[in-house]
PDB file of N, CA and C in Angstrom:
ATOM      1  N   UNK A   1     126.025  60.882 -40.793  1.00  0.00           N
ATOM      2  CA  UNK A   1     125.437  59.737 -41.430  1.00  0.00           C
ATOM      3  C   UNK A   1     126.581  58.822 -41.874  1.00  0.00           C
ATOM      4  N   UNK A   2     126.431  57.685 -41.859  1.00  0.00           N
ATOM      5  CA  UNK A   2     127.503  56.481 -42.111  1.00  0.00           C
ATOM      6  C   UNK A   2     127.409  55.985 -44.004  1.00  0.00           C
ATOM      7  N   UNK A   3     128.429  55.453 -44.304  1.00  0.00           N
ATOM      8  CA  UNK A   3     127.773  54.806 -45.442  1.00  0.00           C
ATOM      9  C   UNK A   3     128.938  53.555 -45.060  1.00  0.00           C
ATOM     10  N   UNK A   4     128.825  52.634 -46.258  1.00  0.00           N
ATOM     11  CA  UNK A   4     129.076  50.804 -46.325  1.00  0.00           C
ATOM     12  C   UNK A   4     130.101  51.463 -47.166  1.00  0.00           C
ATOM     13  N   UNK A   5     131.277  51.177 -47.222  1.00  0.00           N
ATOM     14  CA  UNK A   5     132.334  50.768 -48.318  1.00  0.00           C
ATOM     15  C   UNK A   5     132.928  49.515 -48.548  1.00  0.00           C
ATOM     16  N   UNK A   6     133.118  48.830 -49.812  1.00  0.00           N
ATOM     17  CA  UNK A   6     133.500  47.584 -49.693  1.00  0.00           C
ATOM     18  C   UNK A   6     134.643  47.247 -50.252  1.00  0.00           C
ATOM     19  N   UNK A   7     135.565  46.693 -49.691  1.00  0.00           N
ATOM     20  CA  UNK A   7     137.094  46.973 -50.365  1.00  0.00           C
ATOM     21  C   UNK A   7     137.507  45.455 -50.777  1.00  0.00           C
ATOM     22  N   UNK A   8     138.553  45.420 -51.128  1.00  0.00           N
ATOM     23  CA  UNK A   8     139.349  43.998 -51.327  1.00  0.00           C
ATOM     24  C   UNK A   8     138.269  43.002 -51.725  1.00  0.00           C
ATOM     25  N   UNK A   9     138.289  41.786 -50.990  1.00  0.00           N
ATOM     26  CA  UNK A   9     137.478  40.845 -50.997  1.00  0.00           C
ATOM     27  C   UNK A   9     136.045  40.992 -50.276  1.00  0.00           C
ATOM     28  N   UNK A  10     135.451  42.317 -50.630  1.00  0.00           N
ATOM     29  CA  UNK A  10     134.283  41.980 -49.674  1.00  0.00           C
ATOM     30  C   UNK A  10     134.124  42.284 -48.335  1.00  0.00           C
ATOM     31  N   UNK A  11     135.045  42.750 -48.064  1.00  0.00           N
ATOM     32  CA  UNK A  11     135.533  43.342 -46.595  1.00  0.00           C
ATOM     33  C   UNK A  11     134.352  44.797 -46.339  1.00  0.00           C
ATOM     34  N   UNK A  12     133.701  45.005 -45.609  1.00  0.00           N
ATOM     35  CA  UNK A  12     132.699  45.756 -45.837  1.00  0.00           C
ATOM     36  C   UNK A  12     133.690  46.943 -44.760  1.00  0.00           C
ATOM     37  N   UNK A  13     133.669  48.558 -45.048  1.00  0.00           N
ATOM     38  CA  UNK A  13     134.213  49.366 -43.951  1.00  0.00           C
ATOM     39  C   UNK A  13     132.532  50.320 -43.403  1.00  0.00           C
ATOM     40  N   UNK A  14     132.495  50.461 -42.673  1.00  0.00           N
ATOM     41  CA  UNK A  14     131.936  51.713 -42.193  1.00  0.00           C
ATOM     42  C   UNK A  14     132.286  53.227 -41.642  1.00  0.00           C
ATOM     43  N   UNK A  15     132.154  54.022 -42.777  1.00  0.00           N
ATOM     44  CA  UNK A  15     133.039  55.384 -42.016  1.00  0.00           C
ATOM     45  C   UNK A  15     131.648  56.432 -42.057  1.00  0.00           C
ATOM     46  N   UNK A  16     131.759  57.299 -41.763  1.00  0.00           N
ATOM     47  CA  UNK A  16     131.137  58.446 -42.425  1.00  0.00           C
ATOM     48  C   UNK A  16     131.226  59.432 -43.350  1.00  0.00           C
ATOM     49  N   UNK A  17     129.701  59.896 -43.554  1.00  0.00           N
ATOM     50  CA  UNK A  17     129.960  60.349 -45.287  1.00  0.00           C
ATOM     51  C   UNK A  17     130.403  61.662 -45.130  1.00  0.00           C
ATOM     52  N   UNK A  18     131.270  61.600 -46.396  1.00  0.00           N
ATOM     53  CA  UNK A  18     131.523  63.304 -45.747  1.00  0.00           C
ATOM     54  C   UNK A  18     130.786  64.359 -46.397  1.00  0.00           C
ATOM     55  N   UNK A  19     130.890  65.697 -46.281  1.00  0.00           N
ATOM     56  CA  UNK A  19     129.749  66.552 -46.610  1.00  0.00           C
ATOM     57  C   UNK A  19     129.256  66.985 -47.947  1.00  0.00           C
ATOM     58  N   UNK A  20     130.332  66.418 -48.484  1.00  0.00           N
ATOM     59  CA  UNK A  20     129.684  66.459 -50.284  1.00  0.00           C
ATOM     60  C   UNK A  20     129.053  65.298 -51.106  1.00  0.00           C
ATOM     61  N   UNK A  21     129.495  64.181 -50.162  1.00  0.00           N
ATOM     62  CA  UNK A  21     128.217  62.955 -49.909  1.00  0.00           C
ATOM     63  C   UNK A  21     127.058  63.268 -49.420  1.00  0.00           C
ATOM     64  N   UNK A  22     127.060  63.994 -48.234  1.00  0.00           N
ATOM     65  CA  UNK A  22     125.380  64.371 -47.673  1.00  0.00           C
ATOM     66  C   UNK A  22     125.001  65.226 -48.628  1.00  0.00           C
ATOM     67  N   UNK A  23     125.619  65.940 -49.216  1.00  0.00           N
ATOM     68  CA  UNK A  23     124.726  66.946 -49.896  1.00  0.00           C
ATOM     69  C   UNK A  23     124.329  66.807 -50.796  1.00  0.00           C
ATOM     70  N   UNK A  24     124.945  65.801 -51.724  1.00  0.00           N
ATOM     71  CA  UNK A  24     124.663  65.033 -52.808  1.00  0.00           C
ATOM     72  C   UNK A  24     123.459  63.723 -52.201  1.00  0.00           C
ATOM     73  N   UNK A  25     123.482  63.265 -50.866  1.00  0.00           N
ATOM     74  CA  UNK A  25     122.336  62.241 -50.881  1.00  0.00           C
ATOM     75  C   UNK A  25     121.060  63.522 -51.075  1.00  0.00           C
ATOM     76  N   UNK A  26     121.227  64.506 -49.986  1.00  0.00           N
ATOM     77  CA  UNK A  26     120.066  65.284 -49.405  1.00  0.00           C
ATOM     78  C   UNK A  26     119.481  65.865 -50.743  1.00  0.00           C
ATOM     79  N   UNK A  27     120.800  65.725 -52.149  1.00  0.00           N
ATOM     80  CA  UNK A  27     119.803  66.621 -53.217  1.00  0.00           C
ATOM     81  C   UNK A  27     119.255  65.145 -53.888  1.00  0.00           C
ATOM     82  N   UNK A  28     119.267  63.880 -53.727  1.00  0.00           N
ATOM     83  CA  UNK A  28     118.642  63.283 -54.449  1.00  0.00           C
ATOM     84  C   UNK A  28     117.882  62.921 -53.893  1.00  0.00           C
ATOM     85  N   UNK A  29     117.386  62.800 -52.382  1.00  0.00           N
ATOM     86  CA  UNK A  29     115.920  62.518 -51.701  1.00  0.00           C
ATOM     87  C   UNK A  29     115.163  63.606 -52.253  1.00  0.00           C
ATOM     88  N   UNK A  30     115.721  65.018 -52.560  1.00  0.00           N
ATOM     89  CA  UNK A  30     114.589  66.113 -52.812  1.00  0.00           C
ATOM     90  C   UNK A  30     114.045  65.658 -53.687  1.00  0.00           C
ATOM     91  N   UNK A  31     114.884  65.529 -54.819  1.00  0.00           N
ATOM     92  CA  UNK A  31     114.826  65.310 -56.573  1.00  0.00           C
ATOM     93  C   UNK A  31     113.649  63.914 -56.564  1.00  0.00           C
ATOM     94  N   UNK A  32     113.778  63.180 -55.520  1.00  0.00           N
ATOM     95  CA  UNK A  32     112.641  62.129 -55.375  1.00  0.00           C
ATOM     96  C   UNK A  32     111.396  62.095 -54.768  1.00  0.00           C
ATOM     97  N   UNK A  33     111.747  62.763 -53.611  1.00  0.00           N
ATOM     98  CA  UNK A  33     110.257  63.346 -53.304  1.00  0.00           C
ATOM     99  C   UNK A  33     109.872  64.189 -54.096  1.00  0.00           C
ATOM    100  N   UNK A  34     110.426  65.219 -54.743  1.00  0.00           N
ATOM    101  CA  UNK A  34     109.799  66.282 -55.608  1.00  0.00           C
ATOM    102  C   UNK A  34     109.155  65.528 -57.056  1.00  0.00           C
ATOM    103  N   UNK A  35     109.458  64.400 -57.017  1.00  0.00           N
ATOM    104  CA  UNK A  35     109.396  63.670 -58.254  1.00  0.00           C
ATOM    105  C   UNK A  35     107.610  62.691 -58.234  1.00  0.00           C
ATOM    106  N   UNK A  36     107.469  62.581 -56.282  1.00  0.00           N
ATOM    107  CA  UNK A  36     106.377  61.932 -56.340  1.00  0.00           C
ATOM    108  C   UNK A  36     104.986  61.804 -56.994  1.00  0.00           C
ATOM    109  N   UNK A  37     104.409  63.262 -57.221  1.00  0.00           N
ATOM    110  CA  UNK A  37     103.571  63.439 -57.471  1.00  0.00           C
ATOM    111  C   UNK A  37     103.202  62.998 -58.875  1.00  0.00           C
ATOM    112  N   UNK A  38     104.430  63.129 -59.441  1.00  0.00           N
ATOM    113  CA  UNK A  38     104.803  62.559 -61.189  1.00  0.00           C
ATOM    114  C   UNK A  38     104.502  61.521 -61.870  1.00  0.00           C
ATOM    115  N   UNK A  39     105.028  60.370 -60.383  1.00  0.00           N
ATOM    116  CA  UNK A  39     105.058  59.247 -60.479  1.00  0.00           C
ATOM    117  C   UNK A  39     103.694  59.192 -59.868  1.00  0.00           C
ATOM    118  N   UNK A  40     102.903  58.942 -59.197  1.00  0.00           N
ATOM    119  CA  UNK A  40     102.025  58.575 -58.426  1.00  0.00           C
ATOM    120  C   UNK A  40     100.956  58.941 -59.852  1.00  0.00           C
ATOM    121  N   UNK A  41     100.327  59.790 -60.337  1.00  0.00           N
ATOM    122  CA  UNK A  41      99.913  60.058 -61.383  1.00  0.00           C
ATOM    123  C   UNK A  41     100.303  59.344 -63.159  1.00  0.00           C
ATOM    124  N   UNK A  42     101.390  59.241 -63.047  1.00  0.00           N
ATOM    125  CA  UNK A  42     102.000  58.042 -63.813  1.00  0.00           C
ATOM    126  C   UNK A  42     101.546  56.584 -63.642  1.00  0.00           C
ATOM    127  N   UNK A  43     101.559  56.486 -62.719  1.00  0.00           N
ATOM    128  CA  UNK A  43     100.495  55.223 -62.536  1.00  0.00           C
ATOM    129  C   UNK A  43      99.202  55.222 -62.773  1.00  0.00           C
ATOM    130  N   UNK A  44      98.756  56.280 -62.025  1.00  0.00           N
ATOM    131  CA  UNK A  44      97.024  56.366 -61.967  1.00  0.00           C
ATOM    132  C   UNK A  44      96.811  56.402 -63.798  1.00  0.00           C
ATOM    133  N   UNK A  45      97.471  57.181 -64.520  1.00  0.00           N
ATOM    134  CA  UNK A  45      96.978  57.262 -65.757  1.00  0.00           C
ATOM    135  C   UNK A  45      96.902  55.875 -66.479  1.00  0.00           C
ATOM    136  N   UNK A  46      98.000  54.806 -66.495  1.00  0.00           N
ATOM    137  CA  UNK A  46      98.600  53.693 -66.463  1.00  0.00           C
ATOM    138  C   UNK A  46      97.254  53.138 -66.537  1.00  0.00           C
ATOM    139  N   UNK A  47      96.691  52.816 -64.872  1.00  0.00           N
ATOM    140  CA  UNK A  47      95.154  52.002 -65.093  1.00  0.00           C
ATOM    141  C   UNK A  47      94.217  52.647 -65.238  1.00  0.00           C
ATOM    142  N   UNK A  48      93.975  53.928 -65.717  1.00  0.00           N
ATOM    143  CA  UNK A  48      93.070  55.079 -66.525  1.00  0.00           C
ATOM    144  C   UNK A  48      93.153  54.139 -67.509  1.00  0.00           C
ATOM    145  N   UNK A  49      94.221  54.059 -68.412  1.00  0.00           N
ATOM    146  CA  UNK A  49      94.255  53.860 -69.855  1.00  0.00           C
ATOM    147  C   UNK A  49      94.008  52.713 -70.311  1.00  0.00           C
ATOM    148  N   UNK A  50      94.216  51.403 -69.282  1.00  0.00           N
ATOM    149  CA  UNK A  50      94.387  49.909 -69.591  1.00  0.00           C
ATOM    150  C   UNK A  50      92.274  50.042 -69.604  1.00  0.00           C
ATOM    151  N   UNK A  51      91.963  50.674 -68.603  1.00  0.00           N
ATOM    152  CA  UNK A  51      90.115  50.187 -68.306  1.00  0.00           C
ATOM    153  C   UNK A  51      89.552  51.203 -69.350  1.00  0.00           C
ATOM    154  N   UNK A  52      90.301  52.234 -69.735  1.00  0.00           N
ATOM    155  CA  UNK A  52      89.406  52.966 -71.162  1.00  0.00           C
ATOM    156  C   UNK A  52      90.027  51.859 -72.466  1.00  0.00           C
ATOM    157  N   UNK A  53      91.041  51.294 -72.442  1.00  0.00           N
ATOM    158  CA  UNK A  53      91.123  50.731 -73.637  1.00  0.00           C
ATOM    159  C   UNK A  53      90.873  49.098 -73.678  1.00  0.00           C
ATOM    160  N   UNK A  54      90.015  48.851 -72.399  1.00  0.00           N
ATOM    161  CA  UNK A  54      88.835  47.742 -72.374  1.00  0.00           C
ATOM    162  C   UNK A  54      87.690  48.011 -72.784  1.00  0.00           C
ATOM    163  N   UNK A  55      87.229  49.231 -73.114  1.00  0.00           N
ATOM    164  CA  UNK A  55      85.782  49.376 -73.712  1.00  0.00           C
ATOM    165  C   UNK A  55      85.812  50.331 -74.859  1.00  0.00           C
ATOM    166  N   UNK A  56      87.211  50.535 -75.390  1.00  0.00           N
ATOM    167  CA  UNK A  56      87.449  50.593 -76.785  1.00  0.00           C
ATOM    168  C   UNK A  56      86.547  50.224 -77.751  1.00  0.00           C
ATOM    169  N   UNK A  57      86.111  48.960 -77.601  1.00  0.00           N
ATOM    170  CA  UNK A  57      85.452  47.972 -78.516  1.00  0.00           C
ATOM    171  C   UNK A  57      84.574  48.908 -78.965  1.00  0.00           C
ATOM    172  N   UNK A  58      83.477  49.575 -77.457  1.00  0.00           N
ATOM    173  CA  UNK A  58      82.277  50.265 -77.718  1.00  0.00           C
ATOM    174  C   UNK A  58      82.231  51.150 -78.139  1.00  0.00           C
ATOM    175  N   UNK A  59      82.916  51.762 -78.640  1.00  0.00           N
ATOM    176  CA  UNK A  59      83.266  53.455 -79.774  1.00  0.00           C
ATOM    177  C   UNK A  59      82.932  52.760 -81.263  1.00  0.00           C
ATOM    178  N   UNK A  60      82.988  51.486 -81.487  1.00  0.00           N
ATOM    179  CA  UNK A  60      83.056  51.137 -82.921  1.00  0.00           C
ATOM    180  C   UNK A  60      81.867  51.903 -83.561  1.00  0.00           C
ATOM    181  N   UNK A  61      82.495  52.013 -84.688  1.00  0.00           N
ATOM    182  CA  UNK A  61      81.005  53.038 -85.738  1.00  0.00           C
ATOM    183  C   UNK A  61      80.054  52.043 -85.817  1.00  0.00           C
ATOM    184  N   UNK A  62      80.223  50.880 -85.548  1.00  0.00           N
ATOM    185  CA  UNK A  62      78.491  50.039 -86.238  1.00  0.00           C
ATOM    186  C   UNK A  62      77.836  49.679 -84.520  1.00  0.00           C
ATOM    187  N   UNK A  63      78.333  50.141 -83.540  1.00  0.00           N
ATOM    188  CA  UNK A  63      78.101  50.398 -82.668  1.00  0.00           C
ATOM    189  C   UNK A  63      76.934  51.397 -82.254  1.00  0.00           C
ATOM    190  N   UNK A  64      76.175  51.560 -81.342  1.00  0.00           N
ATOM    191  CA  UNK A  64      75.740  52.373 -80.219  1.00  0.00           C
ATOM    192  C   UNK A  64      76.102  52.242 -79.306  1.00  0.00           C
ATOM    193  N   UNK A  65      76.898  53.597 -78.608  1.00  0.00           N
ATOM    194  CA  UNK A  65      77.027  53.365 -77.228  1.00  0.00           C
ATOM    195  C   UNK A  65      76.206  53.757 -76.210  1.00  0.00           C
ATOM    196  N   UNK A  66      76.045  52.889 -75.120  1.00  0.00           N
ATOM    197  CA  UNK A  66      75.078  53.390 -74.627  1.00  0.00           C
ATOM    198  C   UNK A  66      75.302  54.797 -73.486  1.00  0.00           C
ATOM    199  N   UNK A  67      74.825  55.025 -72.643  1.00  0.00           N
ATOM    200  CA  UNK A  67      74.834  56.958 -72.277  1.00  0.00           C
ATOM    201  C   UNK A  67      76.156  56.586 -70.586  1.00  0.00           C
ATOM    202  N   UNK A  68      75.680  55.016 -70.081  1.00  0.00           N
ATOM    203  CA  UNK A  68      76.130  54.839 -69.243  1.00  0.00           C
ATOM    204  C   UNK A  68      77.674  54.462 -69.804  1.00  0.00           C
ATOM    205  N   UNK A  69      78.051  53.705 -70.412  1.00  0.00           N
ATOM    206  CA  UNK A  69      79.176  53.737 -71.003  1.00  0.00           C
ATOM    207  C   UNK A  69      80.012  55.321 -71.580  1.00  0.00           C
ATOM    208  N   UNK A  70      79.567  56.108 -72.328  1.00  0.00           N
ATOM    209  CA  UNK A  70      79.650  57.445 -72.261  1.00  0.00           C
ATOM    210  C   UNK A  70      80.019  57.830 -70.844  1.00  0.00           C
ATOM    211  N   UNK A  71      79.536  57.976 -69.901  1.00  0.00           N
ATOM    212  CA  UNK A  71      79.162  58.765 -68.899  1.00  0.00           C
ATOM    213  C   UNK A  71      81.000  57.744 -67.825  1.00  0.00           C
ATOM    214  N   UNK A  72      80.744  56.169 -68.158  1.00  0.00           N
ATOM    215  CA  UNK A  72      82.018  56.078 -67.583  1.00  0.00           C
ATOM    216  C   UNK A  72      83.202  56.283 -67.993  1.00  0.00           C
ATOM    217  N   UNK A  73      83.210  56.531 -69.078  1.00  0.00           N
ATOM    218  CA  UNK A  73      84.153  57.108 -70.502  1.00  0.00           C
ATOM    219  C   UNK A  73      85.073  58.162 -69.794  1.00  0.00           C
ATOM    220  N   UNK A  74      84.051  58.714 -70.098  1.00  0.00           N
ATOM    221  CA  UNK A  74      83.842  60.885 -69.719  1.00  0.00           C
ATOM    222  C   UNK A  74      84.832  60.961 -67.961  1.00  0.00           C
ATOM    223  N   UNK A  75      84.050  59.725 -67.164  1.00  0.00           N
ATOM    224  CA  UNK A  75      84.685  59.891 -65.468  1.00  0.00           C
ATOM    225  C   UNK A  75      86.056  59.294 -65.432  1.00  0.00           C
ATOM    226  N   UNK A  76      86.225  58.454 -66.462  1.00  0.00           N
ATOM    227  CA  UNK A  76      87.663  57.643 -66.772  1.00  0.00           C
ATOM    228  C   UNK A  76      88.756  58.880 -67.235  1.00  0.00           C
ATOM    229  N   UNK A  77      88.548  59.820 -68.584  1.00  0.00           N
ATOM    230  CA  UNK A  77      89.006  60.548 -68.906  1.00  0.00           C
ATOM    231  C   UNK A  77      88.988  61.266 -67.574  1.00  0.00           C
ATOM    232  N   UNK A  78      88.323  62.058 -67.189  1.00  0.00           N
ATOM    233  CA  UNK A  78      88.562  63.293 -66.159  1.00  0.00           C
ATOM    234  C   UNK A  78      89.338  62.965 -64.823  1.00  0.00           C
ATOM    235  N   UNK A  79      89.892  61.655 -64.466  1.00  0.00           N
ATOM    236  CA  UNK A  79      90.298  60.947 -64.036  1.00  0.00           C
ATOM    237  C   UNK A  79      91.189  61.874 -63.042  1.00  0.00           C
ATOM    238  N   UNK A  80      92.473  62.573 -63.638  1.00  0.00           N
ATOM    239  CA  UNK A  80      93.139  63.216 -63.167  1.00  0.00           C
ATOM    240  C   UNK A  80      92.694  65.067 -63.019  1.00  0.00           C
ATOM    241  N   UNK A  81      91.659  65.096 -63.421  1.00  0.00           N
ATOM    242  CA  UNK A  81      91.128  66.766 -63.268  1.00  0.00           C
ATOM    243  C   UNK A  81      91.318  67.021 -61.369  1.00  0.00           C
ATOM    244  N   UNK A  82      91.764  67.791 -60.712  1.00  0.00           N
ATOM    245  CA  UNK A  82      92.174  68.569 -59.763  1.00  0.00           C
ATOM    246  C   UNK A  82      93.282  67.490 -58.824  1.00  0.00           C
ATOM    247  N   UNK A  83      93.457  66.580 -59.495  1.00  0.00           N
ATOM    248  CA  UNK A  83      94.395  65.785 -58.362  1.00  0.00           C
ATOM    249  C   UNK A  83      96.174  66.506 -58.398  1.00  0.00           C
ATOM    250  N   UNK A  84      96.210  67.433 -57.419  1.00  0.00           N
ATOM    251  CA  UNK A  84      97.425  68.145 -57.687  1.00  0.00           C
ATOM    252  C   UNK A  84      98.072  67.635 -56.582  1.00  0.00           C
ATOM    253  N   UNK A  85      97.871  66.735 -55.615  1.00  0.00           N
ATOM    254  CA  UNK A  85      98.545  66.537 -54.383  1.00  0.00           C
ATOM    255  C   UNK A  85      99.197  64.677 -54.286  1.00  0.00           C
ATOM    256  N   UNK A  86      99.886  63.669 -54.302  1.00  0.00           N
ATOM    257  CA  UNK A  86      99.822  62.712 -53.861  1.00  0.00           C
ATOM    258  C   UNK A  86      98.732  61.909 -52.935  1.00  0.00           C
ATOM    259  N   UNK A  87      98.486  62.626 -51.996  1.00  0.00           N
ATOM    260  CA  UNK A  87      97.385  62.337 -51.055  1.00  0.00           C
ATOM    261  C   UNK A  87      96.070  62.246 -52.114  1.00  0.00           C
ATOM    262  N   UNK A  88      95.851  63.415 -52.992  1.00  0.00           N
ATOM    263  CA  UNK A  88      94.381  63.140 -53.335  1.00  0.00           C
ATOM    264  C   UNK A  88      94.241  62.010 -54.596  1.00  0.00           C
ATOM    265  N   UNK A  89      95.627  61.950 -55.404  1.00  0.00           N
ATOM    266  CA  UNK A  89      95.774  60.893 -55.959  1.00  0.00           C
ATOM    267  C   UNK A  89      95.583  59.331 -55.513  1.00  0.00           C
ATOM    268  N   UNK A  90      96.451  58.891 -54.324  1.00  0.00           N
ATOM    269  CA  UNK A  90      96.141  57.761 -53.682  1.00  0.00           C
ATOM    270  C   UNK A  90      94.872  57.807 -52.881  1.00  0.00           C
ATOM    271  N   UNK A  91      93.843  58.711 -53.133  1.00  0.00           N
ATOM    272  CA  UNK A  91      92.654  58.436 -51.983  1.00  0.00           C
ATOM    273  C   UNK A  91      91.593  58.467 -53.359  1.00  0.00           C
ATOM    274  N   UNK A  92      91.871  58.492 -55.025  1.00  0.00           N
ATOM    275  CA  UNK A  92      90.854  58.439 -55.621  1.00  0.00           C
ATOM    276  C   UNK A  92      90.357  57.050 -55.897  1.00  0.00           C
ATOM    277  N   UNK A  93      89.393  57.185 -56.715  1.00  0.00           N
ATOM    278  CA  UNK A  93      88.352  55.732 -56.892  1.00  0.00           C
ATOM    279  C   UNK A  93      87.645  55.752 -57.678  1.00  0.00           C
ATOM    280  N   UNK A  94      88.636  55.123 -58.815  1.00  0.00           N
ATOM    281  CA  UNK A  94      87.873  54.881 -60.204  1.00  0.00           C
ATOM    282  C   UNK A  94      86.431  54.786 -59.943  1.00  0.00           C
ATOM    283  N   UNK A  95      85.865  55.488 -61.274  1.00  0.00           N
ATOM    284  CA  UNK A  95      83.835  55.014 -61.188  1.00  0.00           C
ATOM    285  C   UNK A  95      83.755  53.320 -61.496  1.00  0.00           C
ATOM    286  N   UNK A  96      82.899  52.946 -61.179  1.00  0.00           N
ATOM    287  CA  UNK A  96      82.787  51.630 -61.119  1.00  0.00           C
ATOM    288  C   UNK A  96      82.551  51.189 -62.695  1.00  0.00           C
ATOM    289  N   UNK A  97      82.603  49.897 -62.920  1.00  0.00           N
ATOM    290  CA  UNK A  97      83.172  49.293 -64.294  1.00  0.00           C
ATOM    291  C   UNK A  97      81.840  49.129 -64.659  1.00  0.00           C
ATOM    292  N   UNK A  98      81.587  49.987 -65.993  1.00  0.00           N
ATOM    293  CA  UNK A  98      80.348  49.232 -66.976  1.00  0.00           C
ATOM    294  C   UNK A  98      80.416  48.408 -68.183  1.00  0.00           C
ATOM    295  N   UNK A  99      79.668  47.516 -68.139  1.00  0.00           N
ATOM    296  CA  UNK A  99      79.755  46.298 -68.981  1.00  0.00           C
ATOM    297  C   UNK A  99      79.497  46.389 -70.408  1.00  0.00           C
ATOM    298  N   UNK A 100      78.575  47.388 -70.465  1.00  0.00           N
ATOM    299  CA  UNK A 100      77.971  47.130 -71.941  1.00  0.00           C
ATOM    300  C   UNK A 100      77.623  49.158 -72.151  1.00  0.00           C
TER     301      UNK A 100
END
């Protein structure tokens, strides 16, 4: 594998990396893919939390909420229950948005 070195003024070299460079790239692609699932879920919770704390309002005590609000509450929270893979993370789909 090659890498860019840039010396003096900008002078760009191309050599190859040597093996304690590869081994050091090869452990930080792991450390990043191993990291995906982390992140990918890090997000999902992200707009979990922004659309449960849009209907915040409706928890108020002088409130009733109604069962459908509850019920999208409840599917918002459980949000992340069995998503252990990247794949099943990017293939979920929030319950649809209730108003009142």
């Amino acid at each position: 594998m090659k890498k860019v070195t840039v010396i003096g003024l900008g002078t760009p070299v191309v050599e190859d990396m040597t093996s304690e460079e590869l081994a050091l790239k090869k452990a930080e692609e792991k450390a990043w893919n191993d990291g995906a699932l982390d992140r990918a879920l890090f997000n999902l919770r992200e707009k979990r939390n922004n659309l449960l704390a849009k209907t915040d309002w409706t928890s108020s005590s002088d409130l009733t909420m109604s069962d459908a609000m509850k019920t999208y509450r409840q599917q918002l929270r459980d949000a992340t229950t069995g998503l252990d893979t990247v794949e099943k993370v990017q293939a979920y789909e929030f319950p649809t948005e209730v108003l009142k």
